[in-house]
Protein backbone atom coordinates (compact mmCIF):
# COMPACT_ATOMS: atom_id res chain seq x y z
CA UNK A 1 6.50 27.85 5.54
CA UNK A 2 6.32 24.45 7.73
CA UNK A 3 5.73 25.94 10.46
CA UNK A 4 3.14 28.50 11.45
CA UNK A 5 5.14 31.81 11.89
CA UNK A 6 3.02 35.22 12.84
CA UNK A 7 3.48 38.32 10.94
CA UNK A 8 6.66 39.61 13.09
CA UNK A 9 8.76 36.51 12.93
CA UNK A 10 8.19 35.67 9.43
CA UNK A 11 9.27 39.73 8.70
CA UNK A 12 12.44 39.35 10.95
CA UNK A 13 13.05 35.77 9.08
CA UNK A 14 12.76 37.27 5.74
CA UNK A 15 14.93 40.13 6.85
CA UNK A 16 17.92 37.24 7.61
CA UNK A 17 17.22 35.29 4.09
CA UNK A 18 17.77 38.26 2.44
CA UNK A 19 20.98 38.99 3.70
CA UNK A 20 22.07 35.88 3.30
CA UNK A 21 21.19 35.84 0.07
CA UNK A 22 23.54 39.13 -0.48
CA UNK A 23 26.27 37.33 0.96
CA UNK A 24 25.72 34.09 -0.71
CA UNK A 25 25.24 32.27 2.24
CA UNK A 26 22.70 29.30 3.33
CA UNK A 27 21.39 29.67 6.09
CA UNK A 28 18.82 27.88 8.59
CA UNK A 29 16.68 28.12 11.22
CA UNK A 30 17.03 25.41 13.48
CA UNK A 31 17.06 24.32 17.11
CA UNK A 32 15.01 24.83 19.65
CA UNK A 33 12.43 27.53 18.07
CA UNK A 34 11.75 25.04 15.25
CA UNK A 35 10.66 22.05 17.77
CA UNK A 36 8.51 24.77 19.48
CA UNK A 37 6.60 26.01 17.26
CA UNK A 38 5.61 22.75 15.96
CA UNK A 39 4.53 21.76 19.47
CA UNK A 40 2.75 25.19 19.38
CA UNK A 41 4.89 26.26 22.14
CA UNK A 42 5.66 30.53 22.92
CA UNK A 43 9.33 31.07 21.40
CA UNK A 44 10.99 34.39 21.53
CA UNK A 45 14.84 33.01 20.91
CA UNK A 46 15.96 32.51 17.16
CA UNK A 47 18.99 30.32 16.19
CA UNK A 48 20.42 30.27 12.73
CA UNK A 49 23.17 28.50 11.71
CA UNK A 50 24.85 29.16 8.04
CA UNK A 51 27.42 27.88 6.07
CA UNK A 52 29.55 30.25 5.94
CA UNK A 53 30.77 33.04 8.52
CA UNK A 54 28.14 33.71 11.01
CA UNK A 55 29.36 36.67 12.47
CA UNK A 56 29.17 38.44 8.89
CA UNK A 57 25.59 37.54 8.62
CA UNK A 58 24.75 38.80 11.85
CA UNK A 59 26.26 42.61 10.71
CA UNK A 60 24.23 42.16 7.26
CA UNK A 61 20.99 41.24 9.18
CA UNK A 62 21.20 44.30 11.55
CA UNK A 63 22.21 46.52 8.68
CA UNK A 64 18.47 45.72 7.44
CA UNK A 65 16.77 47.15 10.15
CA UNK A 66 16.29 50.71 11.14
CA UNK A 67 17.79 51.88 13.66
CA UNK A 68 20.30 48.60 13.23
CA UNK A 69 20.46 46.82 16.49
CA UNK A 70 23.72 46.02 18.39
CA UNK A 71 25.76 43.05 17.48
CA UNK A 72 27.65 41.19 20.00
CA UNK A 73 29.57 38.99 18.81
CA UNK A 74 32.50 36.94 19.82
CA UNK A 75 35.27 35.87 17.81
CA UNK A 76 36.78 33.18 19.68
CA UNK A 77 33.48 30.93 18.58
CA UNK A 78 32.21 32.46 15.58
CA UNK A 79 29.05 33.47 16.94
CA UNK A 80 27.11 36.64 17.27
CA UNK A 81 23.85 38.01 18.55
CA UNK A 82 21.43 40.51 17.88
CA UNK A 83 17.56 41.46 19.67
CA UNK A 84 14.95 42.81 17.43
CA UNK A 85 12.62 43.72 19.25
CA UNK A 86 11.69 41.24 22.04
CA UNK A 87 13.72 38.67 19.80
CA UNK A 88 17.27 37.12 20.91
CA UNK A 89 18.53 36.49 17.18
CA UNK A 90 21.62 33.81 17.56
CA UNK A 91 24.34 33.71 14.31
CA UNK A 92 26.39 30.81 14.31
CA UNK A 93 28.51 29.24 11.36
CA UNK A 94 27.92 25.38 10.28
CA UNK A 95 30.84 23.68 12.20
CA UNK A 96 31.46 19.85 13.23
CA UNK A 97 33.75 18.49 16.43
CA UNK A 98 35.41 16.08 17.79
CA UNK A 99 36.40 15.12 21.22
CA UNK A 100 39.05 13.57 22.99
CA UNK A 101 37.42 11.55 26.06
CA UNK A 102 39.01 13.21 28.45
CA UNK A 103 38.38 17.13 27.52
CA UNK A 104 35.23 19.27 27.68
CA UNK A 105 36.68 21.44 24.41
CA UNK A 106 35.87 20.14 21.05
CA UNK A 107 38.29 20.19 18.20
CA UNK A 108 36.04 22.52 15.93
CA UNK A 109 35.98 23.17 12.70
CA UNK A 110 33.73 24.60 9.82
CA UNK A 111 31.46 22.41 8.20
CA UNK A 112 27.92 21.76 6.75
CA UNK A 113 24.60 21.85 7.67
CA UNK A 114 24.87 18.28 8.03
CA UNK A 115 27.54 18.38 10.01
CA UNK A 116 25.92 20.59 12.83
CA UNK A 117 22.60 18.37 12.39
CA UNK A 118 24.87 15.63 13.46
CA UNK A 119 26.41 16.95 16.45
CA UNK A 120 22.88 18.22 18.00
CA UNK A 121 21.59 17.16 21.29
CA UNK A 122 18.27 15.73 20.34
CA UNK A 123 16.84 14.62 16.94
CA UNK A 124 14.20 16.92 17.82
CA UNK A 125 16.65 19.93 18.41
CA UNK A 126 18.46 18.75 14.84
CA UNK A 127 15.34 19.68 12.79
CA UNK A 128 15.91 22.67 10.90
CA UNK A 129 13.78 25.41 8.48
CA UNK A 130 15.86 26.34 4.98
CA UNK A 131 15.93 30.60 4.73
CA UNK A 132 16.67 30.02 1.04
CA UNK A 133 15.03 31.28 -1.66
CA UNK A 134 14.87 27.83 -3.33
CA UNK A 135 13.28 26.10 -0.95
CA UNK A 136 12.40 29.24 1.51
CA UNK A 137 10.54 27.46 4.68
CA UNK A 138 11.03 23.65 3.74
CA UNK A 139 12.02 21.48 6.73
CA UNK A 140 15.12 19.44 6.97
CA UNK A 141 14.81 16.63 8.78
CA UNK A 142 17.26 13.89 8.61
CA UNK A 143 16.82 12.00 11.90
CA UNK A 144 12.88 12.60 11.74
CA UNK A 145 12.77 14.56 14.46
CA UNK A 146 8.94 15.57 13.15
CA UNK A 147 8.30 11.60 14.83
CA UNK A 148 9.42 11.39 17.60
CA UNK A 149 7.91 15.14 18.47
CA UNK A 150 4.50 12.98 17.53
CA UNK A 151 5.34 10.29 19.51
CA UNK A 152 6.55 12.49 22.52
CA UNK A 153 10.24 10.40 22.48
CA UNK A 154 13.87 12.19 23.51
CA UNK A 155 16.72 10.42 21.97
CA UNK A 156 20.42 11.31 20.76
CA UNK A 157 20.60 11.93 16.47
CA UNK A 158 23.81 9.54 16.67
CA UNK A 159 24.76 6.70 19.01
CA UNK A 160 23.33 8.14 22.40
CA UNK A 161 27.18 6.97 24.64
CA UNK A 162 28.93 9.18 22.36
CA UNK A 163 26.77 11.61 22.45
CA UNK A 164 26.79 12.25 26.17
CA UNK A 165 30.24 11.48 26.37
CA UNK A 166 30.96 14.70 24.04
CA UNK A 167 29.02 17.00 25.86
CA UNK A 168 27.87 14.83 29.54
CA UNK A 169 25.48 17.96 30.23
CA UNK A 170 23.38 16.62 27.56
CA UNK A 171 22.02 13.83 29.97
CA UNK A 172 20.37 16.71 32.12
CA UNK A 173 19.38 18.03 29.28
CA UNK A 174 17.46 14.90 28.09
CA UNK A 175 15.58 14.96 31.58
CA UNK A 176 15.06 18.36 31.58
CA UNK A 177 12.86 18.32 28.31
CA UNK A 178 11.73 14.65 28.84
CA UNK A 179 10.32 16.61 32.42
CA UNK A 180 9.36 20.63 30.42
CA UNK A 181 7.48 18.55 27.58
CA UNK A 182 6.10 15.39 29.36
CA UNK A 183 8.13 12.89 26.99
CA UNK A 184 9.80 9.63 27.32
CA UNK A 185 13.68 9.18 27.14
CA UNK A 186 13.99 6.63 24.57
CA UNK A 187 14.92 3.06 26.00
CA UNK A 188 18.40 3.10 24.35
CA UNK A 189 19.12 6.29 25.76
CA UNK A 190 18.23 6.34 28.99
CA UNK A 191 20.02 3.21 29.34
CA UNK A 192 23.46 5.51 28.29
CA UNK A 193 23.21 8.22 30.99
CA UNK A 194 22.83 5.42 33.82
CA UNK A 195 26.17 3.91 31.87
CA UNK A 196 27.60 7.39 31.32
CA UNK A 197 26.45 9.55 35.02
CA UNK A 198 29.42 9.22 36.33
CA UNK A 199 30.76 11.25 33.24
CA UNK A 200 28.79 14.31 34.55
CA UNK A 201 31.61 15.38 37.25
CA UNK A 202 33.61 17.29 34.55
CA UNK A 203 30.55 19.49 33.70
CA UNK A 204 31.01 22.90 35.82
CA UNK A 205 28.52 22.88 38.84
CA UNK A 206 27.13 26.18 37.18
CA UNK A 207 26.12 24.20 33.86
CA UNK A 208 24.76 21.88 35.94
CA UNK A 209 22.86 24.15 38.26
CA UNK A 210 21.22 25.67 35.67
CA UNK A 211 19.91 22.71 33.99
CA UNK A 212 18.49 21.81 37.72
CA UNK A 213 16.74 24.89 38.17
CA UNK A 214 15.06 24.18 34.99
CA UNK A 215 13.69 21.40 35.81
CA UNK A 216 12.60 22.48 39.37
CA UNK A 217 10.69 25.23 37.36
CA UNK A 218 8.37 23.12 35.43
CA UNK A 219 4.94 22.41 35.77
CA UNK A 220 5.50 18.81 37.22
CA UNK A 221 9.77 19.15 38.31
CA UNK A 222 8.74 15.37 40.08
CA UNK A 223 9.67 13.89 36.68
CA UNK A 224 13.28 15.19 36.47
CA UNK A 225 13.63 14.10 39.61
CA UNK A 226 12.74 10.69 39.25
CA UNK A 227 14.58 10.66 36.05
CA UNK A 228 17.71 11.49 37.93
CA UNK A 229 17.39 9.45 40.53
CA UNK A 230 17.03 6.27 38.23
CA UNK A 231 19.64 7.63 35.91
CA UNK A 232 22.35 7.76 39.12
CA UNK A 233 22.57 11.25 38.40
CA UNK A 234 21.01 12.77 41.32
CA UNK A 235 23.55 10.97 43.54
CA UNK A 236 26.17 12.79 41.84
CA UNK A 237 24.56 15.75 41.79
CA UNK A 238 22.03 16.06 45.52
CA UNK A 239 23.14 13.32 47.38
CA UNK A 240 21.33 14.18 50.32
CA UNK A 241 18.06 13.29 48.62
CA UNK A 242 18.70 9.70 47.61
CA UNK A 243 19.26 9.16 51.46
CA UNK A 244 15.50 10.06 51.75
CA UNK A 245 14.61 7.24 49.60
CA UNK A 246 13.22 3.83 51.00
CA UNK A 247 11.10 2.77 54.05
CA UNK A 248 12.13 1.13 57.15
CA UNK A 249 10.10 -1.40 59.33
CA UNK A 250 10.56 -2.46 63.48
CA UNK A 251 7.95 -4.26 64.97
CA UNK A 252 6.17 -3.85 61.67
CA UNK A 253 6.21 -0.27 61.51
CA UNK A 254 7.20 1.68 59.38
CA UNK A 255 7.73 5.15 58.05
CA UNK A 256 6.72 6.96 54.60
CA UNK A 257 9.63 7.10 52.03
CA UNK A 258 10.46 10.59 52.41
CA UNK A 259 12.11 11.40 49.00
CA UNK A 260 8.85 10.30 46.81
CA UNK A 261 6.75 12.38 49.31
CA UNK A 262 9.24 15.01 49.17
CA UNK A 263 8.52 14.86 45.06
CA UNK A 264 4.87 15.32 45.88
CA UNK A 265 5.18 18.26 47.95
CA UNK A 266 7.53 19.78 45.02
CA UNK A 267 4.82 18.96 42.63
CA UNK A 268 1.89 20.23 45.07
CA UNK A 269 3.48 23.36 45.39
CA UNK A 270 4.55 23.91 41.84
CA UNK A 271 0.50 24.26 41.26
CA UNK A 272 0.53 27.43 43.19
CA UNK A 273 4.04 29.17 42.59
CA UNK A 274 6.67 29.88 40.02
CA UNK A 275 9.03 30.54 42.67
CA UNK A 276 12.77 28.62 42.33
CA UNK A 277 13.06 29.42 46.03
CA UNK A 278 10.44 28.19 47.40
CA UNK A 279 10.07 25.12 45.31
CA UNK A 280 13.57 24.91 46.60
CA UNK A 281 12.55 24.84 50.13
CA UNK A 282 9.83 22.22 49.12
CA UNK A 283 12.68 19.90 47.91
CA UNK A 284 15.12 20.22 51.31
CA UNK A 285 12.01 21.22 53.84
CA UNK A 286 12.71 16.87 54.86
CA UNK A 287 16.14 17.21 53.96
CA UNK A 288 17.21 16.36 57.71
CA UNK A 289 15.20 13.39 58.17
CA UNK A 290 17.89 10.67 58.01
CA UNK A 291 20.39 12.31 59.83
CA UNK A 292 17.23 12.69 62.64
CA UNK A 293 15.85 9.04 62.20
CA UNK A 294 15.34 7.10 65.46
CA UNK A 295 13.41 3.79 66.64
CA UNK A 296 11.49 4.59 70.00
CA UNK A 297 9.96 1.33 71.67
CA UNK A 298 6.26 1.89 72.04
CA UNK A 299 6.18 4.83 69.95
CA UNK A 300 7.62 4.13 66.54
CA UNK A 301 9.65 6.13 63.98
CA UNK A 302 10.79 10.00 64.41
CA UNK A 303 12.44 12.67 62.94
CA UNK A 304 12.73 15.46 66.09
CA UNK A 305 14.66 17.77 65.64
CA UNK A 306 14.61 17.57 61.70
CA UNK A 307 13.93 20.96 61.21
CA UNK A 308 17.07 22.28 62.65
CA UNK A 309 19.13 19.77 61.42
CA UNK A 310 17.98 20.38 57.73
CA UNK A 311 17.62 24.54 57.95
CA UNK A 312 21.77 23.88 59.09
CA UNK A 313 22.12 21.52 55.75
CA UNK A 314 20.87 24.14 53.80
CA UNK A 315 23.79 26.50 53.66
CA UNK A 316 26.02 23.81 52.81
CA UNK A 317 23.78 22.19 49.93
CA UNK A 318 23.45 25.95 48.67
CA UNK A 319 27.23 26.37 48.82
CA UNK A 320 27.92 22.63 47.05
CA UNK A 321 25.47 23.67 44.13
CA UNK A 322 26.72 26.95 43.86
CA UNK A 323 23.36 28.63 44.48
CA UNK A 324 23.19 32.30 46.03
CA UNK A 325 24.17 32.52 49.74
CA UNK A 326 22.16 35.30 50.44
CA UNK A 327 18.51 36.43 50.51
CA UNK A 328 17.72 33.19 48.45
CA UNK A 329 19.78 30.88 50.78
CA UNK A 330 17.87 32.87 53.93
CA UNK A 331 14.87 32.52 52.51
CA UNK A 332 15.15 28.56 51.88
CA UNK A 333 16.57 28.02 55.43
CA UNK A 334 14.13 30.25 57.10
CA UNK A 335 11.08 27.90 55.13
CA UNK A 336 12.93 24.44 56.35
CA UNK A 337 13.56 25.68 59.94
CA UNK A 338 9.40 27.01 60.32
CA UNK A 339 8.10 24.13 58.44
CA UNK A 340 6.50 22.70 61.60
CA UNK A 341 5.57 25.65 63.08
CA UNK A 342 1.80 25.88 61.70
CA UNK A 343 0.79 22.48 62.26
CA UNK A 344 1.83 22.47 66.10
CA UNK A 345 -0.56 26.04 65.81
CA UNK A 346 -3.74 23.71 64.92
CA UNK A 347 -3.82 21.82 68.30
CA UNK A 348 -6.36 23.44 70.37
CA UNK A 349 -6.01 25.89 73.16
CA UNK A 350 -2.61 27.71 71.26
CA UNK A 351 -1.85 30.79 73.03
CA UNK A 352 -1.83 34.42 71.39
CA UNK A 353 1.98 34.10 72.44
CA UNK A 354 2.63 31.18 70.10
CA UNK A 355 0.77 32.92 67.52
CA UNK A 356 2.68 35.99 68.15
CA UNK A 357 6.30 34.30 67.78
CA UNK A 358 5.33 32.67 64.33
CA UNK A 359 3.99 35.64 62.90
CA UNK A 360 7.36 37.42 64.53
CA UNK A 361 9.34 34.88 63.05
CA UNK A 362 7.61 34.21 59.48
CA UNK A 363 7.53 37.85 58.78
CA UNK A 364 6.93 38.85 55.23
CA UNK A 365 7.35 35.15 54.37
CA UNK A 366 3.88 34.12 56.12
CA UNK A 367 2.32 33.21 52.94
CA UNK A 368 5.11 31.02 51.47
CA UNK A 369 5.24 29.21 54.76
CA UNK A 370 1.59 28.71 54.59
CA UNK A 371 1.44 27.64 51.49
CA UNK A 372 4.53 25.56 52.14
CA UNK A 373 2.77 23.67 54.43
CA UNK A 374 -0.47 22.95 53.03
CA UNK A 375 2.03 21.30 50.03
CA UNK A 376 3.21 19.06 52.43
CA UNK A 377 -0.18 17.35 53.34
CA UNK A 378 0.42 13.99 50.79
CA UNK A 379 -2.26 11.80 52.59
CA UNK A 380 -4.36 10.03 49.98
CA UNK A 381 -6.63 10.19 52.79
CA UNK A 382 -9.27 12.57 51.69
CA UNK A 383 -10.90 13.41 55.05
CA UNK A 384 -7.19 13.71 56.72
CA UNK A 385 -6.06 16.04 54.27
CA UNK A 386 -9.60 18.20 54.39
CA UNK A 387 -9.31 18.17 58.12
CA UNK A 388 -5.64 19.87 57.52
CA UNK A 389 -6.35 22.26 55.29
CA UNK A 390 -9.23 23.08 57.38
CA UNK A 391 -6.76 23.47 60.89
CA UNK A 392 -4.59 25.62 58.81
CA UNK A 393 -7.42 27.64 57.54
CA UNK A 394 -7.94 28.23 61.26
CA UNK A 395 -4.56 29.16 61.87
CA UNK A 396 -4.43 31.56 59.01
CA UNK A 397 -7.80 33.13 60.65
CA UNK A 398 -5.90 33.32 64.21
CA UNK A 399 -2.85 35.05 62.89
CA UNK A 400 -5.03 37.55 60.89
CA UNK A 401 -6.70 38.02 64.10
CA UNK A 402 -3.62 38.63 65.84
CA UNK A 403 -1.89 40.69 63.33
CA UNK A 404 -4.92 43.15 63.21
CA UNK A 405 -4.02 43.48 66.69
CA UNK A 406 -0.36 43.61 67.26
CA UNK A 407 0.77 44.10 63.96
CA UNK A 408 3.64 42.03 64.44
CA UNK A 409 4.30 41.25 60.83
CA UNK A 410 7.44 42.76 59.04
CA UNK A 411 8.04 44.06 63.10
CA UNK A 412 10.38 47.11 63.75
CA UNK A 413 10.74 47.40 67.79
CA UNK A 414 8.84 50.53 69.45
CA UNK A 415 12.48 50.91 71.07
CA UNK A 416 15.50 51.18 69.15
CA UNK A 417 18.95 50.72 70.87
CA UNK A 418 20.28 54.18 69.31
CA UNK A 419 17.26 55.54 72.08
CA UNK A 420 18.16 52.93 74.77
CA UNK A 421 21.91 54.11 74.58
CA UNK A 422 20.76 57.99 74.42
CA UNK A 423 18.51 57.80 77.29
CA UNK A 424 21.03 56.34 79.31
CA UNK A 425 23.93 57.62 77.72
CA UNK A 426 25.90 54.70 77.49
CA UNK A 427 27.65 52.85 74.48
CA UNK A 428 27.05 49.99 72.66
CA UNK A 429 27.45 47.13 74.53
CA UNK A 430 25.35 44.20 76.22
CA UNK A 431 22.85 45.59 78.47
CA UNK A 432 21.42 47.40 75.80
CA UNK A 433 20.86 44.09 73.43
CA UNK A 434 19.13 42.67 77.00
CA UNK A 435 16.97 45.95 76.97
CA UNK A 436 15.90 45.44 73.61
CA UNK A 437 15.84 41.32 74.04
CA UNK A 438 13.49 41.94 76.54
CA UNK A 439 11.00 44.21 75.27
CA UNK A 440 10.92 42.13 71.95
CA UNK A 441 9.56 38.97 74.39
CA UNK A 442 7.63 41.15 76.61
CA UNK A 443 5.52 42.29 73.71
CA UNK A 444 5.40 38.39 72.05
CA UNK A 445 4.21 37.13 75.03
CA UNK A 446 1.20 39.62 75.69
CA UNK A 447 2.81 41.19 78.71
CA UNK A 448 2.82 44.79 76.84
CA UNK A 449 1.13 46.18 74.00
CA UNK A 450 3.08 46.74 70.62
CA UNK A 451 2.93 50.52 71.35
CA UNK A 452 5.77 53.13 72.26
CA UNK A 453 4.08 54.37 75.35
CA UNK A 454 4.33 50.63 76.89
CA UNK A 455 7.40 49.57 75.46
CA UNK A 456 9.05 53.05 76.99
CA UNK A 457 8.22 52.32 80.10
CA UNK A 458 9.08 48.66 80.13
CA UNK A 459 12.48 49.67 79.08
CA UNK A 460 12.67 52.14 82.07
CA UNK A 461 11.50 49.48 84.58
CA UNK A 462 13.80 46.97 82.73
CA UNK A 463 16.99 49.42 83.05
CA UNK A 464 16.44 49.75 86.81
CA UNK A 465 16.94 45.77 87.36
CA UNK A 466 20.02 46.64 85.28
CA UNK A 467 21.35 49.35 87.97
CA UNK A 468 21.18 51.85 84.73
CA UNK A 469 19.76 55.51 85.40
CA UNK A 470 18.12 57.61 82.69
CA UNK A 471 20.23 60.35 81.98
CA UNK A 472 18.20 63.35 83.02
């Protein structure tokens, strides 16, 4: 075998040559699990193609195994798929296409193995294993994909324009395993997606979405990023972010260029998280810089108000993309809107109040905004950016401090308004949001104790100003 296969996946794979064999029909691994395992890579997804009916193989592969798995398959595109085990097992027949420049759907029809090398992606995605028995495990190679693997290049089996203009995702998909893999887009090819971005609009925002997420969730997303935004694609796609890009200067001063800082905060927090959402929030946390930008004599550049103006941008962005608009959205809004919070916390003489209202605010999300922030320190200053980590530390201390305390984390009131409307039998209306409005600061700003007892009274004393009577 060419490549190095462990005892499970070379049983599955001899499972498939065998049927095929029954049937009388070639068949190859190829794709995607081939390139991996040559880079030494985990794979757990198995494409074969065959020349022949695909959907047929996929029955007489799952008839081998006992119990025989499911087979989904789907008629409309010849292909079908099985899981053995913790395997997704793909079935596809050999086909070739053609396009007419102005439509998405090929013309398809069934072809050979050379065919469907030709119409891959990659030349390292067009590399492909024979599950023959005369030549079992020999590699087929015919754009030597095995090179450029070596030489850690992405570029297009065929001429790279045509390629992207059959399938325009394909330009994402070059930076999104030029960024997963650390390669280079071959010269040639990079230089058709900046010809061919504008091509990209007839791709469905979900493709495209998808492909984006991808590269936000590898180990160094700032490469995608860059890609795009030298491609022309990330205007297209996030055009918010290329109006971060570039410095100003008044008086000769200046301000940082906010989109390559925002790539190093993406990068600094992609060290510590996995999480789409708040790598997310690393990416738009700045997003309402520009719209914020203003000159003051004296003082220099600022950005007040950025927060706000971004955290409102969110929604919108989320909605464009077609990203969830719930918990995830919430989440990513709630991150951009605090972002500030904890560094105005490291000045000195910061009240238990102000302490109170962020851990109020950050609620279970304390951590992510934390670490959120300490992403955002980009000086290559090393004392400046020990002297912020070390503020924050402090402000972590303080709201563990305060917490132990108040317990304001995750916060349920002492006084719900079902009791505030019992006690003083009234309905649903708006002194009983002021009751409960006013508790909720009295207990932020230290003037009661998070307790019932406190908060009970409060309430009492707070319904007299009100001209409301308990019921008795």
């Amino acid at each position: 075998m060419f490549i190095q296969c462990d005892d499970k996946e070379l049983f599955i794979l001899n499972k498939i040559a065998r049927a095929a064999g029954q049937l009388n029909i070639p068949a190859y691994l190829v794709g995607g699990f081939v390139r991996d395992k040559i880079l030494g890579r985990p794979v757990k997804d198995m494409d074969i193609v065959c020349v022949g009916d695909g959907i047929a193989l996929a029955h007489a592969v799952a008839s081998l195994f006992n119990p025989p798995p499911a087979v989904n398959f789907f008629k409309n595109f010849g292909t079908a798929q099985i899981k053995v085990e913790d395997y997704d097992i793909e079935f596809v027949g050999a086909r070739k296409e053609s396009y007419r420049f102005n439509s998405r759907k090929p013309e398809v029809e069934a072809g050979t193995l050379e065919d469907d090398q030709n119409r891959r992606d990659f030349t390292i995605n067009a590399m492909a294993i024979s599950l023959n028995e005369k030549d079992f495990g020999e590699l087929l190679d015919p754009f030597n994909g095995i090179n450029d693997l070596e030489r850690k290049i992405i570029q297009t089996p065929l001429e790279p324009l045509q390629t992207f203009s059959d399938d325009p995702l394909r330009m994402m998909r070059a930076i999104r395993f030029a960024t997963q893999l650390n390669f280079t887009i071959e010269e040639k090819t990079f230089a058709a997606i900046k010809e061919g971005a504008e091509r990209i609009k007839i791709i469905s925002q979900e493709r495209i979405t998808d492909e984006l997420n991808k590269i936000i969730l590898a180990d160094f997303p700032s490469i995608g990023f860059e890609l795009m935004y030298k491609s022309g694609l990330l205007k297209i796609i996030l055009p918010a972010m290329i109006d971060l890009a570039g410095t100003e200067y008044i008086d000769g001063k200046g301000h940082k260029d906010n989109f390559y800082h925002t790539l190093q905060v993406l990068d600094n927090i992609s060290v510590n998280t996995k999480d789409l959402w708040l790598r997310w929030a690393a990416i738009l946390h700045d997003i309402g810089k520009p719209a914020t930008k203003r000159f003051e004599e004296g003082h220099g550049w600022t950005f007040h108000g950025h927060e706000v103006v971004g955290g409102r941008m969110v929604s919108k962005i989320f909605n464009k993309l077609k990203l969830p608009l719930h918990d995830e959205m919430k989440f990513v809004r709630k991150m951009v809107e605090l972002h500030l919070r904890p560094i105005s916390l490291t000045k000195e003489n910061i009240t238990d109040a102000a302490i109170r209202r962020l851990l109020f605010d950050a609620g279970e999300d304390f951590e992510s905004l934390m670490m959120l922030c300490e992403a955002d320190i980009t000086s290559k200053n090393k004392q400046k950016v020990k002297r912020f980590l070390e503020n924050f530390e402090m402000v972590r201390q303080r709201c563990k401090e305060v917490e132990e305390k108040d317990h304001l984390r995750n916060w349920q009131p002492p006084i719900s308004g079902e009791l505030i409307m019992e006690t003083f039998n009234i309905p649903p209306s708006k002194p009983v949001g002021d009751i409960k409005n006013a508790i909720r600061e009295a207990i932020l700003d230290g003037i009661i104790p998070n307790k019932y007892e406190a908060a009970y009274q409060f309430m009492l004393d707070k319904a007299k100003e009100l001209k409301l009577q308990p019921v008795r």
